[in-house]
C-alpha atoms as a PDB file:
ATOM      1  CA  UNK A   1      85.597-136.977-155.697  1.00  0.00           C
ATOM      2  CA  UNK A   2      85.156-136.280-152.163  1.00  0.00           C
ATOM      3  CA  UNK A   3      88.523-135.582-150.113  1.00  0.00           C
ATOM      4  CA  UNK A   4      88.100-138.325-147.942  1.00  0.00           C
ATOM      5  CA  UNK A   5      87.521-140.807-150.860  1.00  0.00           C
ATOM      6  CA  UNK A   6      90.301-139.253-153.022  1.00  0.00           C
ATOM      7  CA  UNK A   7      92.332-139.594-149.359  1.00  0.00           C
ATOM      8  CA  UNK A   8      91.825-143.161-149.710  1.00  0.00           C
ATOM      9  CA  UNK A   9      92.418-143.727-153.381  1.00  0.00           C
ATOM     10  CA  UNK A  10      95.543-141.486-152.966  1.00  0.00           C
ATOM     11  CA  UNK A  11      96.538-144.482-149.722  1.00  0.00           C
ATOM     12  CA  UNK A  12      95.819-147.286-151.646  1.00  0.00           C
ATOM     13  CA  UNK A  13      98.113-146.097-154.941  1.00  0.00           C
ATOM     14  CA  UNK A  14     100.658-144.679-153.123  1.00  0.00           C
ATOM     15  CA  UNK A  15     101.711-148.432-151.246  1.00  0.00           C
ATOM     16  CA  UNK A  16     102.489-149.343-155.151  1.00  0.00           C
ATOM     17  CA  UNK A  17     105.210-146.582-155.615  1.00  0.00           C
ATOM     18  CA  UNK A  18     108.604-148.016-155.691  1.00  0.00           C
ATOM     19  CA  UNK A  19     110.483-146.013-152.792  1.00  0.00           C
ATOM     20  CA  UNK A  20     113.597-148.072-153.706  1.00  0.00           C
ATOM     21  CA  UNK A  21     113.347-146.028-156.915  1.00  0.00           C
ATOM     22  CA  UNK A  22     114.694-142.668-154.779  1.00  0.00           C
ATOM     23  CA  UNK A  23     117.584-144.738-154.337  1.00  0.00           C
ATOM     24  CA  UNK A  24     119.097-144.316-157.325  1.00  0.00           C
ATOM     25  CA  UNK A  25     117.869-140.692-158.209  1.00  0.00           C
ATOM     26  CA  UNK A  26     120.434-137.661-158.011  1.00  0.00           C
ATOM     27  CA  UNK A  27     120.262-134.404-158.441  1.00  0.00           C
ATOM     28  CA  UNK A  28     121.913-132.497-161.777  1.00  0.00           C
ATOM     29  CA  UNK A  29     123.803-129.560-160.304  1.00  0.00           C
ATOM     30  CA  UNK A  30     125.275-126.674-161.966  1.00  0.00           C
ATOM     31  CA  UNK A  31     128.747-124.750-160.109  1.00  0.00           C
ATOM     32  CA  UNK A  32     128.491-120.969-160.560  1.00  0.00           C
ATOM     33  CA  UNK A  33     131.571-120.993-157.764  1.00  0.00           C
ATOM     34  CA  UNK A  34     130.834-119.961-155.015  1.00  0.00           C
ATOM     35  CA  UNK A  35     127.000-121.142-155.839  1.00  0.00           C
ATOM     36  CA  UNK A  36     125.864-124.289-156.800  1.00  0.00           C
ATOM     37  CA  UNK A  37     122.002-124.219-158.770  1.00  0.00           C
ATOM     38  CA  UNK A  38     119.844-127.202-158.796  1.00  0.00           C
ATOM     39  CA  UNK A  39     119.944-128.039-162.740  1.00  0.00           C
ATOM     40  CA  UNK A  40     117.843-131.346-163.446  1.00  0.00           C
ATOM     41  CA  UNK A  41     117.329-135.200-161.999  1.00  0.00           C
ATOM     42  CA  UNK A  42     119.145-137.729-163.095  1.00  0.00           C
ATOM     43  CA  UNK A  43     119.060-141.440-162.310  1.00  0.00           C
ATOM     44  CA  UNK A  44     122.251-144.056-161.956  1.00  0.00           C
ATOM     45  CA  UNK A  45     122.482-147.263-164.133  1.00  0.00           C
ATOM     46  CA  UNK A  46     124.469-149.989-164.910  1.00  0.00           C
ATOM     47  CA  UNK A  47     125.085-152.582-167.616  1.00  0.00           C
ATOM     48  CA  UNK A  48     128.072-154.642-166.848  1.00  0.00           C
ATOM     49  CA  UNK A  49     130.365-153.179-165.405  1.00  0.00           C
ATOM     50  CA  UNK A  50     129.671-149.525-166.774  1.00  0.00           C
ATOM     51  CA  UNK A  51     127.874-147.315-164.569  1.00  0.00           C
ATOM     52  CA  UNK A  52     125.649-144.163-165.887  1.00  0.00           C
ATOM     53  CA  UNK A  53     123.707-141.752-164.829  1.00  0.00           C
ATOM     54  CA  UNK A  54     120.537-141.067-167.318  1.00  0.00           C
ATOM     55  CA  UNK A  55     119.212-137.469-168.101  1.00  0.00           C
ATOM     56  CA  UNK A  56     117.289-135.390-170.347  1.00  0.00           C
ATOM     57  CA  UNK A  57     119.994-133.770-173.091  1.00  0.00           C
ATOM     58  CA  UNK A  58     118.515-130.212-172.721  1.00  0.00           C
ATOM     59  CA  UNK A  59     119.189-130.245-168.913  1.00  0.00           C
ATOM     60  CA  UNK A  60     123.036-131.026-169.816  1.00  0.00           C
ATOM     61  CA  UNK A  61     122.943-128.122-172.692  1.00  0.00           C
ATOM     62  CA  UNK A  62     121.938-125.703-169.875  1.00  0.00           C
ATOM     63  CA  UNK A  63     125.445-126.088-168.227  1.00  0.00           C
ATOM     64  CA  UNK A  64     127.108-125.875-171.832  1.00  0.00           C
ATOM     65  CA  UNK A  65     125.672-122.758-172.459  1.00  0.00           C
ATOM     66  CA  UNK A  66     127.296-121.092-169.632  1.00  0.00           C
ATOM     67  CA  UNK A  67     130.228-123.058-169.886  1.00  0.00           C
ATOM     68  CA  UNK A  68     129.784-124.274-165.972  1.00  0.00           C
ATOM     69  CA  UNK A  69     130.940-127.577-164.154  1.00  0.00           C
ATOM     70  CA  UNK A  70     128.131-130.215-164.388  1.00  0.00           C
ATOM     71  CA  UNK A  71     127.717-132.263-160.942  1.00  0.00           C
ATOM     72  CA  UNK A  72     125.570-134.270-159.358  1.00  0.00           C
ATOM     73  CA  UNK A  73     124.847-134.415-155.996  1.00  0.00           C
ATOM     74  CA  UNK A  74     122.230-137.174-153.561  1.00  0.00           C
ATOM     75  CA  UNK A  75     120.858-136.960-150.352  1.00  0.00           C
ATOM     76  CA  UNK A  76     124.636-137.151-148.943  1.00  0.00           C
ATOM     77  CA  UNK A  77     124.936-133.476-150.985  1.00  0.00           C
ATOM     78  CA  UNK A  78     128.532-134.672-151.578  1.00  0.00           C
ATOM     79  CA  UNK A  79     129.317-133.121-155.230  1.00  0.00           C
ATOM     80  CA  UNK A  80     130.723-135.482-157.877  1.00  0.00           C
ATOM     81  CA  UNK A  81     131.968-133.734-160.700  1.00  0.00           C
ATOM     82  CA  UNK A  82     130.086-134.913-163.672  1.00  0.00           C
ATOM     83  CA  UNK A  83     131.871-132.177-166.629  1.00  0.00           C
ATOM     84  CA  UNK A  84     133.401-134.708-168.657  1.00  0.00           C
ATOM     85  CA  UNK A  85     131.760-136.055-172.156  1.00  0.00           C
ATOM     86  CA  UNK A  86     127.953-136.661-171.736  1.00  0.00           C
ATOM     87  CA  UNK A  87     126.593-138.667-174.583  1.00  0.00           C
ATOM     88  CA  UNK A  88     123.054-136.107-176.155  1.00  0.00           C
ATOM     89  CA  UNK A  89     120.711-137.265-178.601  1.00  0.00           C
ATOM     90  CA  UNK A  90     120.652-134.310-179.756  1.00  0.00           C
ATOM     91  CA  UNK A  91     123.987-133.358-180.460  1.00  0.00           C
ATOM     92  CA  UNK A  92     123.393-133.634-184.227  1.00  0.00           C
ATOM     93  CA  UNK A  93     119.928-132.369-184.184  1.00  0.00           C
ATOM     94  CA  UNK A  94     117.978-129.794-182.715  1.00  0.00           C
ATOM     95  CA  UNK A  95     114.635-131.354-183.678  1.00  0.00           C
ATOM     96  CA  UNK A  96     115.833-134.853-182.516  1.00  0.00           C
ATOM     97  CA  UNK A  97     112.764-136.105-180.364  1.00  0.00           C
ATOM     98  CA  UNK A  98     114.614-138.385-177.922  1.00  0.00           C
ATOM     99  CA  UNK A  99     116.410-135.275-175.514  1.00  0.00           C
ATOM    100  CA  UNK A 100     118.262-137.938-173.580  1.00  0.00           C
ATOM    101  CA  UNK A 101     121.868-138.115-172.150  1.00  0.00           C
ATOM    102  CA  UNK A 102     124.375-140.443-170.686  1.00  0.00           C
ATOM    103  CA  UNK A 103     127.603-140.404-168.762  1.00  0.00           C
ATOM    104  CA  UNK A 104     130.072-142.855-167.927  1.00  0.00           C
ATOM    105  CA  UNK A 105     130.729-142.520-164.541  1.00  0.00           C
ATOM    106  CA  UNK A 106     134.109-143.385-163.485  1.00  0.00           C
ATOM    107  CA  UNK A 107     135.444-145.969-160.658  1.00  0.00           C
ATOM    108  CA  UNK A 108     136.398-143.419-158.049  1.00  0.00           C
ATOM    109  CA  UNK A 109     132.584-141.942-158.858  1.00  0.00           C
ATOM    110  CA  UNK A 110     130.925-145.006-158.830  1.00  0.00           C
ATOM    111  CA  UNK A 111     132.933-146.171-155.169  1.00  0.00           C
ATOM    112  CA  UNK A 112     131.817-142.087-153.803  1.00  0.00           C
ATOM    113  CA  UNK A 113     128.222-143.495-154.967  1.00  0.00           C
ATOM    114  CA  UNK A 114     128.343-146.967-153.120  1.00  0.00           C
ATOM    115  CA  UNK A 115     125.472-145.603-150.958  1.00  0.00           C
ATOM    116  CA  UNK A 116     123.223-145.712-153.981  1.00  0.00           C
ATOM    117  CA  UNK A 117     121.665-148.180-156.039  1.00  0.00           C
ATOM    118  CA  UNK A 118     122.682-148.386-159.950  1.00  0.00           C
ATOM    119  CA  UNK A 119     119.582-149.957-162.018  1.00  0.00           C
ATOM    120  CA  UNK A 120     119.657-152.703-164.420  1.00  0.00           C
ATOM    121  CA  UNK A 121     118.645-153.815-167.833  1.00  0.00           C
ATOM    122  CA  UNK A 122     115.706-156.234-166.028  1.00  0.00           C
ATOM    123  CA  UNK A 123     114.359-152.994-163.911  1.00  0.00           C
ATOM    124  CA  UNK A 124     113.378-151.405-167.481  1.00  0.00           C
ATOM    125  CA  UNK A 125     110.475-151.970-169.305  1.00  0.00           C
ATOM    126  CA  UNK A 126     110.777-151.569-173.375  1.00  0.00           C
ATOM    127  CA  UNK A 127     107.467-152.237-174.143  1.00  0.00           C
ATOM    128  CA  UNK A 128     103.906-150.675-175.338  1.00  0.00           C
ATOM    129  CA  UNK A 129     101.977-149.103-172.440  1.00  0.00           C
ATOM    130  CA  UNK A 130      98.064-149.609-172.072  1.00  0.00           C
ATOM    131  CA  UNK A 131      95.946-146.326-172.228  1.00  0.00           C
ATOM    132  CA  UNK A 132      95.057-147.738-168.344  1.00  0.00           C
ATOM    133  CA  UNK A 133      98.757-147.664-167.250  1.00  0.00           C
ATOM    134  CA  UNK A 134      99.361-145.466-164.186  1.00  0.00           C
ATOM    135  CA  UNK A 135     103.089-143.764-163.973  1.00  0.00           C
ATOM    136  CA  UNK A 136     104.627-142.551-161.590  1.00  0.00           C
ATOM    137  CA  UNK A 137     107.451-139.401-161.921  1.00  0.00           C
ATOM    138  CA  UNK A 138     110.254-138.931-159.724  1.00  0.00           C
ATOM    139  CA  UNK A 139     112.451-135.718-159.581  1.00  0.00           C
ATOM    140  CA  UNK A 140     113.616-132.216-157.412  1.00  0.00           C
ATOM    141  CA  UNK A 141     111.193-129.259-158.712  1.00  0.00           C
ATOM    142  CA  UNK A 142     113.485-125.827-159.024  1.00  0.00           C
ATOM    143  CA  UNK A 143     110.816-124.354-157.262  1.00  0.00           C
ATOM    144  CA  UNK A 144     111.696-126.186-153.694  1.00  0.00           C
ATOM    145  CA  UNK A 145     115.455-125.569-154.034  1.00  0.00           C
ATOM    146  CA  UNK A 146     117.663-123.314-152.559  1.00  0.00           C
ATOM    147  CA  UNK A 147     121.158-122.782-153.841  1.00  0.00           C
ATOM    148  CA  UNK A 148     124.364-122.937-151.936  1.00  0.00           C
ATOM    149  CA  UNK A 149     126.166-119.564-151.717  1.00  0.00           C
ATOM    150  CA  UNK A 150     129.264-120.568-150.796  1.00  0.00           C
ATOM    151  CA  UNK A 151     131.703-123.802-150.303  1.00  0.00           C
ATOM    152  CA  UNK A 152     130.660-124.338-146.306  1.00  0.00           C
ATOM    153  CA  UNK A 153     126.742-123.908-147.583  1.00  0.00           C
ATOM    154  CA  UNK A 154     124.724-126.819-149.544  1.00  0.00           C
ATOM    155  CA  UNK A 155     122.417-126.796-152.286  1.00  0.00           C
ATOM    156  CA  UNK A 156     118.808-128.037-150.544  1.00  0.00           C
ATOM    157  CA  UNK A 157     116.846-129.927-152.392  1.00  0.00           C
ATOM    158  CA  UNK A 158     113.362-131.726-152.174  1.00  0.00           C
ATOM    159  CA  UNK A 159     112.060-135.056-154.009  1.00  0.00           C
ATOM    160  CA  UNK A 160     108.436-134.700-155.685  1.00  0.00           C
ATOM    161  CA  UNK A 161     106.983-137.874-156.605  1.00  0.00           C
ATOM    162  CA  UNK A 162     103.839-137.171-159.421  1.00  0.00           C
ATOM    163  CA  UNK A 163     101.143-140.751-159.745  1.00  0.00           C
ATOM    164  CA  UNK A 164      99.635-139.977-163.117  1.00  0.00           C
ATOM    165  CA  UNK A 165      97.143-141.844-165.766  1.00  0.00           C
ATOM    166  CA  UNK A 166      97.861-142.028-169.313  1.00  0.00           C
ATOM    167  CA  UNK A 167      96.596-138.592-171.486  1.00  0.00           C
ATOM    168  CA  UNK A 168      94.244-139.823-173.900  1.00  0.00           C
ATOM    169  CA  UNK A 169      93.017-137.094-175.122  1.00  0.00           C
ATOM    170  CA  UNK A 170      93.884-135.404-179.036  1.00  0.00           C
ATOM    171  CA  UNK A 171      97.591-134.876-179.487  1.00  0.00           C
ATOM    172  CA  UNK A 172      97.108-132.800-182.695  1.00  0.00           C
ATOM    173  CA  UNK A 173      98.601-129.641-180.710  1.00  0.00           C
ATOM    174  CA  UNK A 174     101.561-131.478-179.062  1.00  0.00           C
ATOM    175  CA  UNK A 175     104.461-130.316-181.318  1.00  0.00           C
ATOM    176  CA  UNK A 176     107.536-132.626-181.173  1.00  0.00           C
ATOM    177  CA  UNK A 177     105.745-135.519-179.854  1.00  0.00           C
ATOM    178  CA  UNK A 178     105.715-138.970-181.888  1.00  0.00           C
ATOM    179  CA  UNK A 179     103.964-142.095-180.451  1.00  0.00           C
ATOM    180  CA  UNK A 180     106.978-144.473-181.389  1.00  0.00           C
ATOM    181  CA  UNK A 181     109.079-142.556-179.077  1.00  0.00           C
ATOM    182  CA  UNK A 182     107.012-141.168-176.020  1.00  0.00           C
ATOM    183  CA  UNK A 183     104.807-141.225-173.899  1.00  0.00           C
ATOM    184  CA  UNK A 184     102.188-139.254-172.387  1.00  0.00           C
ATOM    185  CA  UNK A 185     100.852-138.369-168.993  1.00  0.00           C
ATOM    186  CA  UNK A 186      97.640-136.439-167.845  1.00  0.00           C
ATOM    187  CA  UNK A 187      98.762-133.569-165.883  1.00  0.00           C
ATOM    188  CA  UNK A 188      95.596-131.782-164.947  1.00  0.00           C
ATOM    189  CA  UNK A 189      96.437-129.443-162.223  1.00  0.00           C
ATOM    190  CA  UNK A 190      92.853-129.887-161.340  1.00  0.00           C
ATOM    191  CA  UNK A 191      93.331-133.700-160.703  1.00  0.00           C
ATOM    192  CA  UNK A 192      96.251-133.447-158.751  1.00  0.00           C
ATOM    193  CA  UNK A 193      96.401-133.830-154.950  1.00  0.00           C
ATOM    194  CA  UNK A 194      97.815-134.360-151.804  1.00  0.00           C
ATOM    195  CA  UNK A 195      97.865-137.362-149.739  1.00  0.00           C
ATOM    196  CA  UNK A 196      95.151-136.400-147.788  1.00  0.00           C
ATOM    197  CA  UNK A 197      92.762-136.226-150.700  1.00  0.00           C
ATOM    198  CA  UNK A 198      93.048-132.030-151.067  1.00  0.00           C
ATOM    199  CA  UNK A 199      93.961-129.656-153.980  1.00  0.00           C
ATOM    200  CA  UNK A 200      97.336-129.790-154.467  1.00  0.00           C
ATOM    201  CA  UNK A 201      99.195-125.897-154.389  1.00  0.00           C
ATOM    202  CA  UNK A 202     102.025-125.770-155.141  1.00  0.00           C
ATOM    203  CA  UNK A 203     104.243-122.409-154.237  1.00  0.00           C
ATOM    204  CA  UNK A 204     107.506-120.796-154.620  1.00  0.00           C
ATOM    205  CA  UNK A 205     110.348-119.950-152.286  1.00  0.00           C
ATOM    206  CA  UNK A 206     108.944-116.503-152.083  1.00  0.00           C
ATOM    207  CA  UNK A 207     104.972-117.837-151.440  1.00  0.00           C
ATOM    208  CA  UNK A 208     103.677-117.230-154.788  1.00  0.00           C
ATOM    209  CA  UNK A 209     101.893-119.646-156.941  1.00  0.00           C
ATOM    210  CA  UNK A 210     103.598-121.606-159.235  1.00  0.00           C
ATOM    211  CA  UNK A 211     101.664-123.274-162.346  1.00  0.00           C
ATOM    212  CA  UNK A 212     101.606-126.751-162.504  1.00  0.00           C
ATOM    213  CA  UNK A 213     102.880-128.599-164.293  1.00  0.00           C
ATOM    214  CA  UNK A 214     105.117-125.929-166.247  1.00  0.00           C
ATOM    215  CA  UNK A 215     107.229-124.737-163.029  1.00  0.00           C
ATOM    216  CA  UNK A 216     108.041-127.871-161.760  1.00  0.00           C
ATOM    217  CA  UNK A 217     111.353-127.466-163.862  1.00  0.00           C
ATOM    218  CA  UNK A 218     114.001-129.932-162.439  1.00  0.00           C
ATOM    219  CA  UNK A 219     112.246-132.587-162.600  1.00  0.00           C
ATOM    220  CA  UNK A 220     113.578-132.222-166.427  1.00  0.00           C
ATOM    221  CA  UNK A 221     115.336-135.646-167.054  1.00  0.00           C
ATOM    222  CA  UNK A 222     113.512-137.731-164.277  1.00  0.00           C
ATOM    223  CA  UNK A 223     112.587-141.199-164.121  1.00  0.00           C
ATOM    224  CA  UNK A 224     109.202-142.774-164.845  1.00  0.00           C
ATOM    225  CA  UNK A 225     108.155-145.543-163.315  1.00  0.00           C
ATOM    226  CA  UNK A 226     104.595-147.701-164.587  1.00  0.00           C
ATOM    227  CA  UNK A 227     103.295-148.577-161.312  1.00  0.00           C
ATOM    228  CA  UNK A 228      99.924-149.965-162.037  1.00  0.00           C
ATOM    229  CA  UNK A 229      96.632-150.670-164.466  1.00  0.00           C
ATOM    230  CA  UNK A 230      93.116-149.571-164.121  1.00  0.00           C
ATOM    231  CA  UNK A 231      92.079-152.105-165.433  1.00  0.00           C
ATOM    232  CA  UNK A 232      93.332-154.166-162.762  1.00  0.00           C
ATOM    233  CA  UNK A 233      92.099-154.187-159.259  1.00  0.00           C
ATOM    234  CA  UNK A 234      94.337-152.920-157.120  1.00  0.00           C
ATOM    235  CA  UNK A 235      94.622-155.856-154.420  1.00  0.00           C
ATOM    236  CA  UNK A 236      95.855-157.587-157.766  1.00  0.00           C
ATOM    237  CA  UNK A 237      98.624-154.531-158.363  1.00  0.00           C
ATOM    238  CA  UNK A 238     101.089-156.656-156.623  1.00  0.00           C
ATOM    239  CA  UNK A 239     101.439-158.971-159.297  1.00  0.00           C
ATOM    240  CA  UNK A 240     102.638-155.973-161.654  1.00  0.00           C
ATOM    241  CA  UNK A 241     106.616-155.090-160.656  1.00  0.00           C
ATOM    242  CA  UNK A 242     107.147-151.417-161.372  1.00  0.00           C
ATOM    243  CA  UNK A 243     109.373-150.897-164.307  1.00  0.00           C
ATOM    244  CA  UNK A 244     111.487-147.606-165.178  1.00  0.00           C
ATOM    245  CA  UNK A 245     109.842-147.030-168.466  1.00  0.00           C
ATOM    246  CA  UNK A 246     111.449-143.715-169.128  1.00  0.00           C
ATOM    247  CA  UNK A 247     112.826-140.517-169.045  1.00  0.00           C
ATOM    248  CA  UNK A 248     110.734-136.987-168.243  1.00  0.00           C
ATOM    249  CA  UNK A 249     111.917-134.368-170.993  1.00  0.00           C
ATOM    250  CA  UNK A 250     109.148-132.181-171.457  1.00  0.00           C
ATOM    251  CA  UNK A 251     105.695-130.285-170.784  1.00  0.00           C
ATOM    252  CA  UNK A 252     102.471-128.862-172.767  1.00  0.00           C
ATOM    253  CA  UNK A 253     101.329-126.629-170.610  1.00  0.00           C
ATOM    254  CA  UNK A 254      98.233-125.570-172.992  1.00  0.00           C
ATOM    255  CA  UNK A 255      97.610-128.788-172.829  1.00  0.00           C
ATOM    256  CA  UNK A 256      98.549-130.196-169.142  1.00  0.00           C
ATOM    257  CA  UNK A 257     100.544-133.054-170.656  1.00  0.00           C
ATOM    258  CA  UNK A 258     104.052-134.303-169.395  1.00  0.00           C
ATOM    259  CA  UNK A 259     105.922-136.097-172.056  1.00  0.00           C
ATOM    260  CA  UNK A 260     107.855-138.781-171.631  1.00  0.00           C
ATOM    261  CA  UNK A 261     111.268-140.204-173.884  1.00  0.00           C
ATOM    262  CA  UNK A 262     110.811-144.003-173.719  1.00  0.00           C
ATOM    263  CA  UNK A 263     114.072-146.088-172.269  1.00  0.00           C
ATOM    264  CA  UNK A 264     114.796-147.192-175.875  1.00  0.00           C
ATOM    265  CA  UNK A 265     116.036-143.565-176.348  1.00  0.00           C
ATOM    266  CA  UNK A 266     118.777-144.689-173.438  1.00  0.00           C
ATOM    267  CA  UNK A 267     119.551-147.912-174.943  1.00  0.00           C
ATOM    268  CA  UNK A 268     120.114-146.416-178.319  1.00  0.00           C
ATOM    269  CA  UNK A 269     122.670-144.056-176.954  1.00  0.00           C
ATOM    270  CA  UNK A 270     124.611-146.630-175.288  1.00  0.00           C
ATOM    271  CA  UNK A 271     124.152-149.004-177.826  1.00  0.00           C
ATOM    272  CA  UNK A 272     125.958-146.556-180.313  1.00  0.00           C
ATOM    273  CA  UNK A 273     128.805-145.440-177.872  1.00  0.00           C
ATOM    274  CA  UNK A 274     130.064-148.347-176.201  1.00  0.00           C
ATOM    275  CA  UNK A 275     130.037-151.078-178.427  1.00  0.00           C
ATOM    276  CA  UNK A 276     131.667-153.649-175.916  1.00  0.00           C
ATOM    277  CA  UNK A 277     127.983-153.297-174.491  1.00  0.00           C
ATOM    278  CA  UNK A 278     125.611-154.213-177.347  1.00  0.00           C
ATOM    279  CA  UNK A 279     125.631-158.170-176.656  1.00  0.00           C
ATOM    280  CA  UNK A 280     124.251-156.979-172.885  1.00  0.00           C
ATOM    281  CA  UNK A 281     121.761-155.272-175.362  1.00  0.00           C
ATOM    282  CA  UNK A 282     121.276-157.008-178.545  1.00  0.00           C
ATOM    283  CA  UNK A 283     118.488-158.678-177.263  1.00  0.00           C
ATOM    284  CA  UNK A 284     116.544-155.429-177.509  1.00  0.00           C
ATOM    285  CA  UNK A 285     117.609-154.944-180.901  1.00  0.00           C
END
């Protein structure tokens, strides 16, 4: 495709990305005091009166293995201690294929967070995806972030929003992945580009290339939003609300593939641990 036509293509897509969906996205940080390192993305959410913020489990098992303070940290880069008990899927087994966490936030969090926007159970979408679906992923690539080196410095950090179409090509070589729980997205680095319709690059701090999609590591534990059909026209995309469909918890790179733990993952955490919730979520159930 021609630059100028992809240019266009890339225009008319991009109007269908949920900005509002930045406003709940934060930034998984890890303390190394003086330092603070960019760890992950996480996103807030709320059922009731609990409030959560929504990760991939291997993200959170980075910080346990060197025994650091967990934070997070938004556009405000105000650090909210986060160390407390996060919820993994795969505390009881390594193989488990949903790599998701939770964390009860609590009240003085949530009031330090009022500048943010926690999700809800009716901005999630449970249900099968069309091989047409277009997805959109949210999160801060290691690769653009500096850490802080000491307590007057802050961690920088920059959002990278990915538009992708479903992979549906063989999944024979995909280890770990099972239909009933993920989801797939075509991450060709060929395919990808900027607004303006070129090849995207992308580089490290120190100018060298990075491979795509295998260095874009903290996105890990991302949202993904489904943001529109091919089978639809796209004057008619307004019709379709984006819905957070999941979380981002992996990559093929053999393969170009970003995997994707449906939200049902999520719900089955909370679901289990906070059992004053499950009439908010019985429905799903």
């Amino acid at each position: 495709m021609q630059p100028s036509l992809q240019a266009l293509t890339n225009k008319r897509i991009s109007e269908f990305v949920p900005r509002h969906a930045w406003q709940s996205i934060v930034a998984i940080v890890i303390v190394k005091k003086p330092s603070v390192y960019l760890l992950g993305t996480g996103s807030l959410f709320q059922i009731a009166d609990h409030h959560f913020v929504v990760t991939a489990a291997h993200v959170v098992k980075r910080a346990y293995q060197h025994d650091k303070t967990i934070g997070i940290a938004g556009d405000s880069n105000s650090l909210i201690s986060v160390h407390g008990d996060w919820i993994l899927s795969t505390s009881a087994s390594e193989n488990d294929p949903f790599d998701t966490a939770v964390y009860l936030l609590p009240d003085n969090a949530v009031q330090r967070l009022s500048q943010f926007r926690f999700f809800r159970l009716s901005d999630v979408n449970f249900g099968e995806q069309s091989k047409t679906t277009i997805f959109t992923v949210f999160g801060h690539p290691e690769i653009w972030s500096m850490p802080s080196h000491d307590e007057k410095e802050k961690v920088q950090i920059k959002g990278l929003e990915y538009t992708a179409c479903t992979y549906v090509k063989s999944t024979e070589a995909l280890i770990g992945y099972d239909r009933k729980y993920h989801l797939l997205l075509d991450a060709d680095a060929k395919q990808v580009t900027w607004t303006d319709g070129s090849v995207a690059e992308f580089r490290r701090q120190n100018g060298t290339n990075a491979t795509f999609p295998h260095d874009l590591k903290g996105m890990s534990g991302g949202p993904v939003w489904t943001i529109g059909d091919l089978d639809i026209e796209t004057r008619n995309w307004p019709r379709i609300a984006p819905n957070w469909v999941g979380v981002q918890t992996g990559v093929y790179q053999p393969s170009q593939v970003i995997r994707v733990t449906r939200w049902v993952a999520v719900s089955t955490l909370i679901h289990s641990a906070f059992p004053e919730l499950r009439s908010a979520l019985e429905i799903l159930f």
